[in-house]
C-alpha atoms as a PDB file:
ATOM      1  CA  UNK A   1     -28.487  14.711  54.005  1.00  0.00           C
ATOM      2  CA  UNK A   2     -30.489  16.465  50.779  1.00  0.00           C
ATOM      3  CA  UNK A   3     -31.317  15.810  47.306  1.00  0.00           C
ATOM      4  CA  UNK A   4     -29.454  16.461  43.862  1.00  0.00           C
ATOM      5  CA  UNK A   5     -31.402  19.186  42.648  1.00  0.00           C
ATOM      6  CA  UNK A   6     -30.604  18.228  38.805  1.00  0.00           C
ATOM      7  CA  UNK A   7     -31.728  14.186  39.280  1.00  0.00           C
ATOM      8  CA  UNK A   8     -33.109  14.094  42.935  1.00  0.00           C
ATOM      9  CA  UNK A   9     -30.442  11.418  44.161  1.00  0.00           C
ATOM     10  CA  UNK A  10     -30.258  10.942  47.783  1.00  0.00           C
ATOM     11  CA  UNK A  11     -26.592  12.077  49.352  1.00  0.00           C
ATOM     12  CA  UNK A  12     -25.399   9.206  51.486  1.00  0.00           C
ATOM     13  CA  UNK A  13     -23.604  10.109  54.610  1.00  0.00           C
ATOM     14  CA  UNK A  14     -20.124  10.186  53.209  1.00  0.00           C
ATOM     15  CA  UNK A  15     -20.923  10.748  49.723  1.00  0.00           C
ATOM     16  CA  UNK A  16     -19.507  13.882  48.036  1.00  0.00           C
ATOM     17  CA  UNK A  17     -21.458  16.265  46.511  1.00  0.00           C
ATOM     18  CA  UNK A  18     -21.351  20.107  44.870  1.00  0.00           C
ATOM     19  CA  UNK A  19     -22.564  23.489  45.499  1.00  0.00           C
ATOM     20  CA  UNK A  20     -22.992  25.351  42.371  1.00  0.00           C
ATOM     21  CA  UNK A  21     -22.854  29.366  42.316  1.00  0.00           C
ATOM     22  CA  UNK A  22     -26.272  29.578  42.007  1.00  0.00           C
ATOM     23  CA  UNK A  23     -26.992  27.332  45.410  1.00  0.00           C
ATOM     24  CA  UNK A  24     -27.868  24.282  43.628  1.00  0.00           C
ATOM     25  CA  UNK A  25     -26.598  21.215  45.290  1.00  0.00           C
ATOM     26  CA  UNK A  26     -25.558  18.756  42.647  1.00  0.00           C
ATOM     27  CA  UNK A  27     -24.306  14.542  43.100  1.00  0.00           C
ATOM     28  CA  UNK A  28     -21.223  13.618  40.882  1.00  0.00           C
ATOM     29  CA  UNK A  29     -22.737  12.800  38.444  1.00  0.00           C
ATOM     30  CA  UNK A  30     -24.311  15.722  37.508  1.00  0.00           C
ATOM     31  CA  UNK A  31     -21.678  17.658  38.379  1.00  0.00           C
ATOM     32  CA  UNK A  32     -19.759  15.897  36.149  1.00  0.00           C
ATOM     33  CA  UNK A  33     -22.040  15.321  32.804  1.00  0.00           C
ATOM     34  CA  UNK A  34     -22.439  19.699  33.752  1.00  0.00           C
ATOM     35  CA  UNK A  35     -18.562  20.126  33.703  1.00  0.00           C
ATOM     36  CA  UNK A  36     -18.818  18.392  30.091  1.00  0.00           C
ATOM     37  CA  UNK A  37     -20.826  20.478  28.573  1.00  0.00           C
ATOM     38  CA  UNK A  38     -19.705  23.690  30.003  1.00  0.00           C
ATOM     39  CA  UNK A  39     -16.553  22.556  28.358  1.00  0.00           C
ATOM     40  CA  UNK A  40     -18.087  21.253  25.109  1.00  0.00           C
ATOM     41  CA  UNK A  41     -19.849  24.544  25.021  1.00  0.00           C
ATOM     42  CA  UNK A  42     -16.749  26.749  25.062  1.00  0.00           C
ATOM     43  CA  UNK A  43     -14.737  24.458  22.540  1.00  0.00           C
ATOM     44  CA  UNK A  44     -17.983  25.220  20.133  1.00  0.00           C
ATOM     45  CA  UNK A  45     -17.512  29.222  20.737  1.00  0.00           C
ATOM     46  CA  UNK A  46     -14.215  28.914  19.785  1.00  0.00           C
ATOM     47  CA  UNK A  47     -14.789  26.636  17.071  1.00  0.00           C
ATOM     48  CA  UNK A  48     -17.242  28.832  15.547  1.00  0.00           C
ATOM     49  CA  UNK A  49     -14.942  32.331  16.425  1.00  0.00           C
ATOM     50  CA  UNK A  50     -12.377  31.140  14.791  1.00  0.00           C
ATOM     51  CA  UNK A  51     -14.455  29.903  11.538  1.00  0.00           C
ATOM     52  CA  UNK A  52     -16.576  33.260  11.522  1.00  0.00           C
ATOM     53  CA  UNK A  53     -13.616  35.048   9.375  1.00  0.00           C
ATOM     54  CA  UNK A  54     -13.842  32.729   6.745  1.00  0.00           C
ATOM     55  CA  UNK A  55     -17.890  32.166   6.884  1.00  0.00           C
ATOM     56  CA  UNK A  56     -17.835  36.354   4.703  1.00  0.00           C
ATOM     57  CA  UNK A  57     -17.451  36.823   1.221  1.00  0.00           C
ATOM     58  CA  UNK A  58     -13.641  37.956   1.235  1.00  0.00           C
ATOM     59  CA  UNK A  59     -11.415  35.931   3.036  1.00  0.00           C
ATOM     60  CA  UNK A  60      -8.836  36.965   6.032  1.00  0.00           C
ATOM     61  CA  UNK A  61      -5.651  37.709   5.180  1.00  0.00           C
ATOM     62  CA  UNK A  62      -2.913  36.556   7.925  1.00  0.00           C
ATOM     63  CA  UNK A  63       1.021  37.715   8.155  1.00  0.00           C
ATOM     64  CA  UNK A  64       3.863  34.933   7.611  1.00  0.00           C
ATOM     65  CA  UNK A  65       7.201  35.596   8.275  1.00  0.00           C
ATOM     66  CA  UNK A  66       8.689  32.075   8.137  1.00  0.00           C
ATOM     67  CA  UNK A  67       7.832  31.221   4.269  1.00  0.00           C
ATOM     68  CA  UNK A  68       9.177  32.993   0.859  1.00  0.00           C
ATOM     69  CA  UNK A  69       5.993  34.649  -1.049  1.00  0.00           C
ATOM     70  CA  UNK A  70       5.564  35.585  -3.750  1.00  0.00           C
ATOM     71  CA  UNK A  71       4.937  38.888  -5.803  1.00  0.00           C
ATOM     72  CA  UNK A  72       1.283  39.528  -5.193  1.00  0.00           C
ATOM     73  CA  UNK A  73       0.691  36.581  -3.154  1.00  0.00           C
ATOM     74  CA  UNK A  74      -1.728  36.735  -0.239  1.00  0.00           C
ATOM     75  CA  UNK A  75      -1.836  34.136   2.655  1.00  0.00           C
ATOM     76  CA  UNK A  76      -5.101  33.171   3.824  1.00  0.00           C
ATOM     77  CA  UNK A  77      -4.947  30.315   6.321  1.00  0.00           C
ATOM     78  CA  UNK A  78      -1.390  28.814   8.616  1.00  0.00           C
ATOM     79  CA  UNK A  79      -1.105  25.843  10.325  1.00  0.00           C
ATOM     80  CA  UNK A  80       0.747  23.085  11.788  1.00  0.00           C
ATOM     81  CA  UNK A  81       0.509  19.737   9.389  1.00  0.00           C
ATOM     82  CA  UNK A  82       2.188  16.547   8.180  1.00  0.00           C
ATOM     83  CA  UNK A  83       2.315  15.359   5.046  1.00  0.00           C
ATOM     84  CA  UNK A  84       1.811  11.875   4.193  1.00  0.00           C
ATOM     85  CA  UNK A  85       2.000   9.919   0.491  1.00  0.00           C
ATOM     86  CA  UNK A  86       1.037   6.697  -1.344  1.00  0.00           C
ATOM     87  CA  UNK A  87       4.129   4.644  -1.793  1.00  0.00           C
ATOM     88  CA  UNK A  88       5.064   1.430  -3.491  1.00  0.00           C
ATOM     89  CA  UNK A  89       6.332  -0.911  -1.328  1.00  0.00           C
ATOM     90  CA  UNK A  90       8.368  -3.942  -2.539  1.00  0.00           C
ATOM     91  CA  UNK A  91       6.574  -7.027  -0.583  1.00  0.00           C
ATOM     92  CA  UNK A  92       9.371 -10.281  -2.425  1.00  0.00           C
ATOM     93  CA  UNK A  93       8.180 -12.656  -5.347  1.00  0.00           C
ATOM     94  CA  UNK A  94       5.210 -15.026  -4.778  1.00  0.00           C
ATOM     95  CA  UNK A  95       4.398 -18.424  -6.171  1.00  0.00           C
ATOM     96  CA  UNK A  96       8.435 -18.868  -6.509  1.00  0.00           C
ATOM     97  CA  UNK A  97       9.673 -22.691  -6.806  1.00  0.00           C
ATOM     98  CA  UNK A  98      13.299 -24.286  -6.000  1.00  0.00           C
ATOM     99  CA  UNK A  99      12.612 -26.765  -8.887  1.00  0.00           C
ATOM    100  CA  UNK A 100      13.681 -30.212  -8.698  1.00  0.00           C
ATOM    101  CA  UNK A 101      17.703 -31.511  -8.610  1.00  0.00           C
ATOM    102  CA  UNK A 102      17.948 -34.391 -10.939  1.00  0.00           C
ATOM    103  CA  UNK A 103      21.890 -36.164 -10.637  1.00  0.00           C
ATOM    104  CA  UNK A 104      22.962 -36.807 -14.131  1.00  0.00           C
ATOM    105  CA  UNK A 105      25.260 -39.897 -14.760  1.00  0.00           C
ATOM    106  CA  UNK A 106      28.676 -37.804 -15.346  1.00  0.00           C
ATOM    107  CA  UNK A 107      30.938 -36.593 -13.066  1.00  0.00           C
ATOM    108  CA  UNK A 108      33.073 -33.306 -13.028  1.00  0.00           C
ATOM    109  CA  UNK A 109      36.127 -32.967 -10.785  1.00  0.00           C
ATOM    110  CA  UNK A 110      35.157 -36.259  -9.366  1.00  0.00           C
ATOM    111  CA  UNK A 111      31.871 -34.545  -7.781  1.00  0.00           C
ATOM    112  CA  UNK A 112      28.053 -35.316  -9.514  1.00  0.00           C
ATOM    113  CA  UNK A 113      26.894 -32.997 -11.419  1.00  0.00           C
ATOM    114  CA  UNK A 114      23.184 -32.312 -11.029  1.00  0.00           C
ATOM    115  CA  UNK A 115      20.501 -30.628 -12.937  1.00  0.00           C
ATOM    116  CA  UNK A 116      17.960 -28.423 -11.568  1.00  0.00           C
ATOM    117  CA  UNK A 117      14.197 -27.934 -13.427  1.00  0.00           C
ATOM    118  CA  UNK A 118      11.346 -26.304 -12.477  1.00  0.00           C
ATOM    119  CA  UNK A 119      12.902 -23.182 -10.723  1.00  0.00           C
ATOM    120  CA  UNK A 120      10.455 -20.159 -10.771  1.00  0.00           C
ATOM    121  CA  UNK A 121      11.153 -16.645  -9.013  1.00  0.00           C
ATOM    122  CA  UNK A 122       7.566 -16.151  -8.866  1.00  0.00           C
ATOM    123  CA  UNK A 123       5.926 -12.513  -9.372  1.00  0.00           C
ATOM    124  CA  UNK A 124       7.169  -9.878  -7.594  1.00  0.00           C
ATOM    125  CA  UNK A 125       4.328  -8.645  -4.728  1.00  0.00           C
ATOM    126  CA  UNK A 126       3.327  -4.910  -4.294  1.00  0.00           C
ATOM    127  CA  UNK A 127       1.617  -3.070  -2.068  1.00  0.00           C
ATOM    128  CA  UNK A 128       1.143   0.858  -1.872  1.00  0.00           C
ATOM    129  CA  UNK A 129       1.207   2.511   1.598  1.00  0.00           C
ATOM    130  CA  UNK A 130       0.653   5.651   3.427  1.00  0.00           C
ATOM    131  CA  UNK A 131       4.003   7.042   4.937  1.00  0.00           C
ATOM    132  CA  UNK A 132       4.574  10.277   6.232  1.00  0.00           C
ATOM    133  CA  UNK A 133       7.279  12.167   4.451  1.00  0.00           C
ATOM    134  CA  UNK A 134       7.266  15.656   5.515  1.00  0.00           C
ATOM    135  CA  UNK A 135       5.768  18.195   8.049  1.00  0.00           C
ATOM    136  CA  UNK A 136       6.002  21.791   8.810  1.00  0.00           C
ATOM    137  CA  UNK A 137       3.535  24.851   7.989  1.00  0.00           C
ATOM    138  CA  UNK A 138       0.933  24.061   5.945  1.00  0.00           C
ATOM    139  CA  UNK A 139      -0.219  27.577   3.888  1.00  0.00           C
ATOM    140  CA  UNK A 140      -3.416  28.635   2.084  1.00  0.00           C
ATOM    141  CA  UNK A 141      -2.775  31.590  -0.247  1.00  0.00           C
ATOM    142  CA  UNK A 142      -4.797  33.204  -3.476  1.00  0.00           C
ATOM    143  CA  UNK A 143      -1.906  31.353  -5.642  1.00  0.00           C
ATOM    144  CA  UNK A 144      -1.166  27.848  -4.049  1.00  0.00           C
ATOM    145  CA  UNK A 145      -1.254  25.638  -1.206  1.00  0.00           C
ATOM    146  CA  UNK A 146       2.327  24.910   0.084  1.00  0.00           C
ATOM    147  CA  UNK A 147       4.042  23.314   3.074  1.00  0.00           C
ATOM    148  CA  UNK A 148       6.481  25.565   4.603  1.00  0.00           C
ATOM    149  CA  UNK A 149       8.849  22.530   5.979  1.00  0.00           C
ATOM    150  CA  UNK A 150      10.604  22.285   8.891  1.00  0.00           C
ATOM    151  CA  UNK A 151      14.674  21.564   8.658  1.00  0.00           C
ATOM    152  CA  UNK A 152      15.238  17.945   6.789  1.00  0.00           C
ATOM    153  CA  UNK A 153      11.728  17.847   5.436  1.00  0.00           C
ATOM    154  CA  UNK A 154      10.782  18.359   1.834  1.00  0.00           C
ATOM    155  CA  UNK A 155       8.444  21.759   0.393  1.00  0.00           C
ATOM    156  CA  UNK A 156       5.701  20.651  -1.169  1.00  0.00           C
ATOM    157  CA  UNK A 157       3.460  23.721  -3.531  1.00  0.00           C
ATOM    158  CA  UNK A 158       0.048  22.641  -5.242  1.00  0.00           C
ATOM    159  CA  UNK A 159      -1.259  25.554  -7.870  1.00  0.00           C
ATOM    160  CA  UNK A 160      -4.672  26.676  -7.163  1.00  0.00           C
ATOM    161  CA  UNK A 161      -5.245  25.961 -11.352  1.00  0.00           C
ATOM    162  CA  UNK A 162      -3.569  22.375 -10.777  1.00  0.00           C
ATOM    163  CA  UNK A 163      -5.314  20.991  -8.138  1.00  0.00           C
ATOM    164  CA  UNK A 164      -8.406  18.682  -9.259  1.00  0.00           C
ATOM    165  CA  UNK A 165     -10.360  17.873  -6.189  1.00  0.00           C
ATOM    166  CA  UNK A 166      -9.887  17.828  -2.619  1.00  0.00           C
ATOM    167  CA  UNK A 167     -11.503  16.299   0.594  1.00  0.00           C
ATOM    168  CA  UNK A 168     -11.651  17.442   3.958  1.00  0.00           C
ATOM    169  CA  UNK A 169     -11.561  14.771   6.746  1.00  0.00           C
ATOM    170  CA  UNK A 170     -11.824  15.045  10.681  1.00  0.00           C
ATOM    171  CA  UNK A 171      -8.517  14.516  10.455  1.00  0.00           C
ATOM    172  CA  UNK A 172      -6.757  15.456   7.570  1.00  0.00           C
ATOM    173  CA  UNK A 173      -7.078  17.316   4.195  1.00  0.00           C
ATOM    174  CA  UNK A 174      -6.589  15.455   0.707  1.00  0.00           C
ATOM    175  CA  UNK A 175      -5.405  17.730  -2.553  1.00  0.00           C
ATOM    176  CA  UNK A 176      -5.525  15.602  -5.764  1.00  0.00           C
ATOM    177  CA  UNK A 177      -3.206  17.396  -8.436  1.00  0.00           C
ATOM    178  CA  UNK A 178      -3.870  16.928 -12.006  1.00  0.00           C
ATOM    179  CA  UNK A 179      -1.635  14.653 -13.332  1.00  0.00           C
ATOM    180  CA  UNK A 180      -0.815  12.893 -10.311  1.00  0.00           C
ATOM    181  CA  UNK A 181      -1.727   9.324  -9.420  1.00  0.00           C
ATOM    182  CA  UNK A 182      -1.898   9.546  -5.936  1.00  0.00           C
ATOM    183  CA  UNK A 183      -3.142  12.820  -3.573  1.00  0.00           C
ATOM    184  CA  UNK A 184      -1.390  14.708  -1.208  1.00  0.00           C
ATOM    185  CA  UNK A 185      -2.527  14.181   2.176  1.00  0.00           C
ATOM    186  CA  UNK A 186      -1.754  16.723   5.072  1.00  0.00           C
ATOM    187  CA  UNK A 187      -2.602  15.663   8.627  1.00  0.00           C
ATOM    188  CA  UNK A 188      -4.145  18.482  10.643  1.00  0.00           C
ATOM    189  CA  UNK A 189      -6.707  18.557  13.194  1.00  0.00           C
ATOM    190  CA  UNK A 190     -10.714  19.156  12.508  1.00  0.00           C
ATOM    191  CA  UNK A 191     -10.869  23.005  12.743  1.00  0.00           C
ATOM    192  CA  UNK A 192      -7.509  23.172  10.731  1.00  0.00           C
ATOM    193  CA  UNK A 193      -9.621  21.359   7.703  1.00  0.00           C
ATOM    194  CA  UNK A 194     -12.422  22.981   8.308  1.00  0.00           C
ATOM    195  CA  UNK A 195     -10.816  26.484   7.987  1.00  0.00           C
ATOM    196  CA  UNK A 196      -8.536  25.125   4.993  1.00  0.00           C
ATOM    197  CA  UNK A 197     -11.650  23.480   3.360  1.00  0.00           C
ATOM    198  CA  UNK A 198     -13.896  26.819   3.366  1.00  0.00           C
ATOM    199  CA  UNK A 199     -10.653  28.985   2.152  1.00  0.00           C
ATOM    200  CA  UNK A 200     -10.449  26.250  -1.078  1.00  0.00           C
ATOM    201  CA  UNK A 201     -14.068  26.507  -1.953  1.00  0.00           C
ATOM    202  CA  UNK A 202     -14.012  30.309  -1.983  1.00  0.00           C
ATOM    203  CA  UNK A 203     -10.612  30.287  -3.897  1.00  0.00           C
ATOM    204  CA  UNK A 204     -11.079  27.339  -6.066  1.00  0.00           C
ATOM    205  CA  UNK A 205     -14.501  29.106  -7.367  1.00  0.00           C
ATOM    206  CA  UNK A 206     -12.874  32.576  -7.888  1.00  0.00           C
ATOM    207  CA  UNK A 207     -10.201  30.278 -10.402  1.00  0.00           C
ATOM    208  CA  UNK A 208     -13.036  28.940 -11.936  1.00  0.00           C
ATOM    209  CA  UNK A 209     -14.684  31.973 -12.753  1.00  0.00           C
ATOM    210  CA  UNK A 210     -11.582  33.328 -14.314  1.00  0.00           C
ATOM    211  CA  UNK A 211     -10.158  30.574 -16.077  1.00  0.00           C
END
């Protein structure tokens, strides 16, 4: 029947196989593990085309029409994103006792009358954790960060001079604001951060220098 050309597999009788554009014949396998990184290798063009604005030493500017600026305000990064926040969550008491019902010898009303020692509520049990408490459009501008939200959600705007630190993750980006205990997290996928991670550096340095 013929060979792979890419592993040198023998075709069986029945077994299917590929012919490429350049007249390679191809088993499955290979066919598949090339169909991967054809498509691995366009998702890294893109990648990189779309981070190539932000790579230069002044940053894109991009038009919003569904968010209120501001006078002199420039936007340099949109996207999709949830929001998510530490919360305190009330767990019940711990370590809480019913005591011990001792009858006393006297009556009321004909009933025993009983007295109860050793009754403890305990210490109430905390426990802080992530919940998701708005979404919308998250935008990057030479002023702020701020989530445009969608209808029912709550606006959330971080100052470029307030915010302390911030962390980009695969799959979300952290903002710590001074005076805040916990961050702000927004949820966003990898090239999202990425793009919102190299807009912060630039404009978090320009603050610097002027401050």
């Amino acid at each position: 029947m013929g060979y792979c050309t890419q592993c040198g597999h023998h075709f069986g009788h029945f077994e299917k196989y590929w012919t490429l554009k350049s007249g390679a014949v191809v088993c499955a396998g290979c066919y598949e593990k090339m169909k991967k990184e054809a498509e691995e290798e366009a998702t890294k063009k893109a990648v990189n085309a779309a981070l190539a604005p932000y790579l230069n030493d002044a940053l894109p500017t991009v038009n919003v029409t569904d968010a209120i600026m501001r006078k002199g305000e420039a936007a340099h990064a949109i996207m999709g994103a949830t929001l998510f926040e530490t919360k305190t969550v009330n767990l019940g008491y711990s370590g809480a006792s019913h005591g011990v019902s001792i009858p006393l010898p006297i009556k009321v009303g004909g009933f025993p009358v009983r007295y109860r020692v050793g009754q403890s509520r305990g210490h109430l049990v905390k426990k802080d954790e992530l919940m998701k408490t708005s979404s919308g459009q998250l935008i990057v501008t030479n002023q702020r960060v701020f989530l445009n939200p969608i209808a029912g959600s709550k606006p959330v705007s971080v100052e470029l001079k307030k915010i302390a630190s911030f962390h980009v993750y695969e799959d979300a980006l952290e903002v710590w604001q001074e005076g805040r205990e916990h961050p702000y997290l927004f949820g966003m996928d990898v090239l999202h951060g990425e793009i919102c991670g190299l807009c912060l550096d630039k404009l978090l340095g320009v603050a610097g220098a002027t401050t």
